[in-house]
C-alpha atoms as a PDB file:
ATOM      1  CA  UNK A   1     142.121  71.041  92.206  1.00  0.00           C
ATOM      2  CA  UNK A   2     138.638  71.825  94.154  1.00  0.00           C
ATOM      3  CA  UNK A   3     135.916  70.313  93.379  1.00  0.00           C
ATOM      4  CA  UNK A   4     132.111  70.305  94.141  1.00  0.00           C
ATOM      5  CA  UNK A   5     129.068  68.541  93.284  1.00  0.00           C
ATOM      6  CA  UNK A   6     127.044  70.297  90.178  1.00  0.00           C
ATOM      7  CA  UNK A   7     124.505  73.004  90.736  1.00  0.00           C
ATOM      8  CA  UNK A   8     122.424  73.825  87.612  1.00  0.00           C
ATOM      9  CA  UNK A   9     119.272  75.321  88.347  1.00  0.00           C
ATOM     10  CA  UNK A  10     117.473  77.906  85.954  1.00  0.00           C
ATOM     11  CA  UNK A  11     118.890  79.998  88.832  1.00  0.00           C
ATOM     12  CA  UNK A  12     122.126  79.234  90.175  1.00  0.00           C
ATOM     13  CA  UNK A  13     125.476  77.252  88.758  1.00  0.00           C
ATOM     14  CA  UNK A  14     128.412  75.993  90.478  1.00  0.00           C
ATOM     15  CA  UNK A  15     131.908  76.095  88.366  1.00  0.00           C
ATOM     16  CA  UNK A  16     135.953  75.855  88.952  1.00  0.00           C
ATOM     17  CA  UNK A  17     137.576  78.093  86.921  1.00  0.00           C
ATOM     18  CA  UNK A  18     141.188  77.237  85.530  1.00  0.00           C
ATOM     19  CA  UNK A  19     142.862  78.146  88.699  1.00  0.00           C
ATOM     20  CA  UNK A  20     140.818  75.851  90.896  1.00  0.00           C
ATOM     21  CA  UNK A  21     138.691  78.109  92.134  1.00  0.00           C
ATOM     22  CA  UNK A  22     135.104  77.228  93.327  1.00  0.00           C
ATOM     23  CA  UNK A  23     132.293  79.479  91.883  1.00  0.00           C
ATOM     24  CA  UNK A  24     128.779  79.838  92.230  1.00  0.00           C
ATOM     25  CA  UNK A  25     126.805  81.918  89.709  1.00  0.00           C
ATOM     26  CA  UNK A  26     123.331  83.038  90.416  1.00  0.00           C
ATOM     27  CA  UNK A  27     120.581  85.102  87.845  1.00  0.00           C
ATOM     28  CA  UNK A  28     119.008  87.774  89.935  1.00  0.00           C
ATOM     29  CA  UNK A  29     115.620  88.230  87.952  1.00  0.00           C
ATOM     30  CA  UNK A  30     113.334  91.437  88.816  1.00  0.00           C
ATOM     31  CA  UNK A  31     111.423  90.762  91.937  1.00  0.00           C
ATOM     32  CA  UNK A  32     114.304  88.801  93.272  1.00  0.00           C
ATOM     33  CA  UNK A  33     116.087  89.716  96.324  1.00  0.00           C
ATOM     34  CA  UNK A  34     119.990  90.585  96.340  1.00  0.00           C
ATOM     35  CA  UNK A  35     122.895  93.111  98.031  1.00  0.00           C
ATOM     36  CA  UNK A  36     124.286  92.525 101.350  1.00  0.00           C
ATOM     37  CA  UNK A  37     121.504  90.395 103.562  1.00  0.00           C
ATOM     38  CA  UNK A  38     119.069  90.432 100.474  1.00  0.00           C
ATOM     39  CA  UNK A  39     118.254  93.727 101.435  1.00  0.00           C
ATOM     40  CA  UNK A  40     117.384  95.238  98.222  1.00  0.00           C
ATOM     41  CA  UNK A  41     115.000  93.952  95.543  1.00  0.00           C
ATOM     42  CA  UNK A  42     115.688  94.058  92.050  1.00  0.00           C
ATOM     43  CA  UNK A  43     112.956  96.253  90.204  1.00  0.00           C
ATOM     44  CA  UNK A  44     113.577  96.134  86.784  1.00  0.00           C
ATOM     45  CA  UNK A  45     112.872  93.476  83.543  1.00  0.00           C
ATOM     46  CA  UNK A  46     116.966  93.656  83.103  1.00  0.00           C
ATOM     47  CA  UNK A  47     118.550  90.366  84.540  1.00  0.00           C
ATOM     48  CA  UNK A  48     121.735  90.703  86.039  1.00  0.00           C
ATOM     49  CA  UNK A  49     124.395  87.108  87.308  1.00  0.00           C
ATOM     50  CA  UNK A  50     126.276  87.513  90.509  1.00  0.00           C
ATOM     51  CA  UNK A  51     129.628  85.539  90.962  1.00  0.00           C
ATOM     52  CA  UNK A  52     130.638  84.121  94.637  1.00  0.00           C
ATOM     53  CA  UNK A  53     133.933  82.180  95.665  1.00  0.00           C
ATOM     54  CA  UNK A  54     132.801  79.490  97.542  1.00  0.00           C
ATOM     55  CA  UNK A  55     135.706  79.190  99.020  1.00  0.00           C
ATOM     56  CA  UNK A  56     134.927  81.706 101.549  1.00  0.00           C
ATOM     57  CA  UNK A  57     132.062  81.673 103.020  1.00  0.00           C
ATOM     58  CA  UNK A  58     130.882  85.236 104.168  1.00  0.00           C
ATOM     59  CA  UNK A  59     127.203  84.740 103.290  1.00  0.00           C
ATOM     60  CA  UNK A  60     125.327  81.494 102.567  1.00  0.00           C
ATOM     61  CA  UNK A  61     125.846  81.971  99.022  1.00  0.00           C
ATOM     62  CA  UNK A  62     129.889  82.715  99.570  1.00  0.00           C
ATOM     63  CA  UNK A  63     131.637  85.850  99.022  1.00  0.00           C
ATOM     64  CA  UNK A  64     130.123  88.114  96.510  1.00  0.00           C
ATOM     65  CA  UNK A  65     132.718  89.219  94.134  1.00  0.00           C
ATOM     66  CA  UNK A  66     130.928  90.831  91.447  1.00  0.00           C
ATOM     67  CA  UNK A  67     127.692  91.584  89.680  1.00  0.00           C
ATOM     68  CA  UNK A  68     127.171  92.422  86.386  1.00  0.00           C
ATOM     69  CA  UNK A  69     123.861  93.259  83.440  1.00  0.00           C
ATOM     70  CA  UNK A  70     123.466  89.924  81.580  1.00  0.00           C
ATOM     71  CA  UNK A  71     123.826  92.384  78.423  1.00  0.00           C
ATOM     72  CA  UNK A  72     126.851  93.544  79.779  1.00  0.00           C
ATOM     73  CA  UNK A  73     128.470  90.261  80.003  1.00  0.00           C
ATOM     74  CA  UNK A  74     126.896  89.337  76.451  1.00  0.00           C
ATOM     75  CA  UNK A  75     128.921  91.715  75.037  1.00  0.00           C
ATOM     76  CA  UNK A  76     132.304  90.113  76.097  1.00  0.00           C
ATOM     77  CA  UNK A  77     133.726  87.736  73.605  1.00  0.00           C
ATOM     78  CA  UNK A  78     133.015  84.685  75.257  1.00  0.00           C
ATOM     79  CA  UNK A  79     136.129  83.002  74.103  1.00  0.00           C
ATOM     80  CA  UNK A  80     137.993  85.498  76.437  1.00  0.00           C
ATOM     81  CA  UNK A  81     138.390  85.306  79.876  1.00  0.00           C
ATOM     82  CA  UNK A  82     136.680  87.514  82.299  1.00  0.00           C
ATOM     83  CA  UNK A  83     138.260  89.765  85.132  1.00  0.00           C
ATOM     84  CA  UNK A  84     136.661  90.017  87.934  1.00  0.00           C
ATOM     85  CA  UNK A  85     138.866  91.765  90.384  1.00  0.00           C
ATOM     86  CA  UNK A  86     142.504  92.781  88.771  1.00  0.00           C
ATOM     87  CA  UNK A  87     144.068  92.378  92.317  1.00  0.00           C
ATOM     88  CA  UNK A  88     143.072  88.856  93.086  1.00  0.00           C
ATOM     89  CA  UNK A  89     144.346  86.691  90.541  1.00  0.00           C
ATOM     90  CA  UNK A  90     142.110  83.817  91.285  1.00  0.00           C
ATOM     91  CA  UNK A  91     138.668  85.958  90.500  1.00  0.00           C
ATOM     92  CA  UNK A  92     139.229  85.415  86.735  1.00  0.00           C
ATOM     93  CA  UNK A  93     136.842  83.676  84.917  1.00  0.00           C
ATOM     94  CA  UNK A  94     138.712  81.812  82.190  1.00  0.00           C
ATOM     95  CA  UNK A  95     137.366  81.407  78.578  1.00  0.00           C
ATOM     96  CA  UNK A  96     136.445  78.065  78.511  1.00  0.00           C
ATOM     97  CA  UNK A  97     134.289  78.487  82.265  1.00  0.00           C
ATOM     98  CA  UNK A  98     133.171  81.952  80.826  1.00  0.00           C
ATOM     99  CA  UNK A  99     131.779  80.137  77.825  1.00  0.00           C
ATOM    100  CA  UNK A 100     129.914  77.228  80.142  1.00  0.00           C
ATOM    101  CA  UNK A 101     128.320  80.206  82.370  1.00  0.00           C
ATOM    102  CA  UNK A 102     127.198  81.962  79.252  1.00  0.00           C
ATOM    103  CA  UNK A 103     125.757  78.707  77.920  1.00  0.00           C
ATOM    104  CA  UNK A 104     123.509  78.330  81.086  1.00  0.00           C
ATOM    105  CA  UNK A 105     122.530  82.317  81.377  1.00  0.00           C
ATOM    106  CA  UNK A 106     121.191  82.243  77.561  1.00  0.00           C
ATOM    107  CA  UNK A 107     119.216  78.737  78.395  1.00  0.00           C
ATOM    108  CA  UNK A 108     118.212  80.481  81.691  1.00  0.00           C
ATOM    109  CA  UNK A 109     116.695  83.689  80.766  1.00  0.00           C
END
């Protein structure tokens, strides 16, 4: 099993999902910077959370894996897991970690 020392700011959380797996989850708020290098800026009032394995680290944040609408992600049943790449079985999310990171993005925005 991996583990890693807590994150939990009102901006970024660090998580293992069932498989082991090291995550960090980050809320990209409007004005905030994100894409490949930060290159883009995020210009609109609708958060969105960005998930990066940690256990490979292509940028200083990991490698992205996916990036989703905080609405979007609201409307998954949070007891489920969540998917996110079919072809990698490791980027699931499982229920119970899907549950904690929706915990910390309705304290967090």
């Amino acid at each position: 099993m991996f583990t890693l020392p807590e994150v939990m700011t009102d901006t970024l959380l660090t998580v293992v999902n069932g498989e082991g797996t090291p995550w960090l989850v980050r809320i990209v708020r409007e004005g905030d910077r994100y894409g490949l290098r930060d290159s883009l800026i995020h210009d609109n009032a609708r958060p969105m959370v960005e998930f990066y394995d940690l256990r490979h680290m292509h940028t200083e944040r990991g490698q992205f894996v996916g990036r989703y609408y905080v609405e979007t992600l609201q409307g998954h049943p949070v007891g489920r897991g969540l998917s996110l790449d079919g072809g990698v079985p490791s980027w699931t999310i499982d229920g119970g970690t899907f549950s904690r990171v929706m915990e910390w993005v309705a304290d967090s925005v």
